[in-house]
C-alpha atoms as a PDB file:
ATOM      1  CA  UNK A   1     104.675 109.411  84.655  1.00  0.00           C
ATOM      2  CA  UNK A   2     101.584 108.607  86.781  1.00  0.00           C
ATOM      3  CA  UNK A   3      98.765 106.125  85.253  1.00  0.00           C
ATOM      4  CA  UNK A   4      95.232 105.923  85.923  1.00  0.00           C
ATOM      5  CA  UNK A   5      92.387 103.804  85.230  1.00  0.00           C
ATOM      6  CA  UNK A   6      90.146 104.750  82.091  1.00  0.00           C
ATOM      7  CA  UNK A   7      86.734 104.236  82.495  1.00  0.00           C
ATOM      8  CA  UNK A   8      85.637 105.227  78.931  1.00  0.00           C
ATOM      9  CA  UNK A   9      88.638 103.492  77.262  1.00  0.00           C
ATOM     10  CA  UNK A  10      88.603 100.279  80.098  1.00  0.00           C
ATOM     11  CA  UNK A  11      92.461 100.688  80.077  1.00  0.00           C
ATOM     12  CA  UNK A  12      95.254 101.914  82.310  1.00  0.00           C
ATOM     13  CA  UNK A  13      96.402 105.207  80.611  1.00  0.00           C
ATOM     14  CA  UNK A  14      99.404 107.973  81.059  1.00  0.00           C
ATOM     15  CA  UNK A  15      97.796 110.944  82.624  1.00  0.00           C
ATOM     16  CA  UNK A  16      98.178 113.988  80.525  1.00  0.00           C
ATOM     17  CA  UNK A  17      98.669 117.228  82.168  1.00  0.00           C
ATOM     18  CA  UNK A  18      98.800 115.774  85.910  1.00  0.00           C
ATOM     19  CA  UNK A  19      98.376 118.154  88.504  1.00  0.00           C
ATOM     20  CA  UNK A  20      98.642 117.168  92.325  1.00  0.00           C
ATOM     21  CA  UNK A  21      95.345 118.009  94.497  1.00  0.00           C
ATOM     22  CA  UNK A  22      94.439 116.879  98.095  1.00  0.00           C
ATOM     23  CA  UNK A  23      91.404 115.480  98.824  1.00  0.00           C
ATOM     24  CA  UNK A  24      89.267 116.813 101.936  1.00  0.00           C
ATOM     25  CA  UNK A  25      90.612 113.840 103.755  1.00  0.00           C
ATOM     26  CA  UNK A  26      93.881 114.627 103.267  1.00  0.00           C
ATOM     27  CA  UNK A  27      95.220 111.934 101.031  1.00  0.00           C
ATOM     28  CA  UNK A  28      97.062 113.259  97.909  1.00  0.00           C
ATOM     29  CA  UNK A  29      95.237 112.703  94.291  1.00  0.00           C
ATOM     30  CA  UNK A  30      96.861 112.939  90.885  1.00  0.00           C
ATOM     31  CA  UNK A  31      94.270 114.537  88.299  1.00  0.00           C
ATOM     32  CA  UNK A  32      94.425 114.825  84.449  1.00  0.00           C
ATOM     33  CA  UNK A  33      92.770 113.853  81.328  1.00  0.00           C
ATOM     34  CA  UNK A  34      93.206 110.621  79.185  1.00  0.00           C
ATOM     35  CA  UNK A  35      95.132 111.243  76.256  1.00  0.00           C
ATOM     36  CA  UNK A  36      92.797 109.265  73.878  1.00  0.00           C
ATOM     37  CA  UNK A  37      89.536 110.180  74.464  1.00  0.00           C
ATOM     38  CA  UNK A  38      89.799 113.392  76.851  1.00  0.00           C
ATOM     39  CA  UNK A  39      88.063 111.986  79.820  1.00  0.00           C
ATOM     40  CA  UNK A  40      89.084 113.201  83.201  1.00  0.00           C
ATOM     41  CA  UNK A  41      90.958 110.618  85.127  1.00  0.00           C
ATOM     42  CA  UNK A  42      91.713 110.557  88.881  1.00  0.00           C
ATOM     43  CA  UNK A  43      94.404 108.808  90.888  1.00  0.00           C
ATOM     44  CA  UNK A  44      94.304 108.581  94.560  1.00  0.00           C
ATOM     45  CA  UNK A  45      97.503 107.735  96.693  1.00  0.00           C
ATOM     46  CA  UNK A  46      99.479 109.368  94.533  1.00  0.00           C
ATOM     47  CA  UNK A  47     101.132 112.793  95.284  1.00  0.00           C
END
């Protein structure tokens, strides 16, 4: 599973429902939510 940074929670979390986006760069992204507190969380590098 892919993990991203928190910044609500200050923790590395699991990313729930992670879904693969490119950025208009180019570089792949993961994006999802935090599963404790339902924050969006964002991963770049990733794909």
């Amino acid at each position: 599973m892919a993990t991203a940074y928190c910044v609500k929670c200050r923790a590395k979390v699991e990313i729930r429902n992670p879904r693969n986006v490119t950025l208009k760069n180019k570089r792949p992204a993961v994006q999802g939510v935090c599963p404790r507190c339902g924050t969006k969380v964002f991963r770049i590098g990733k794909g």
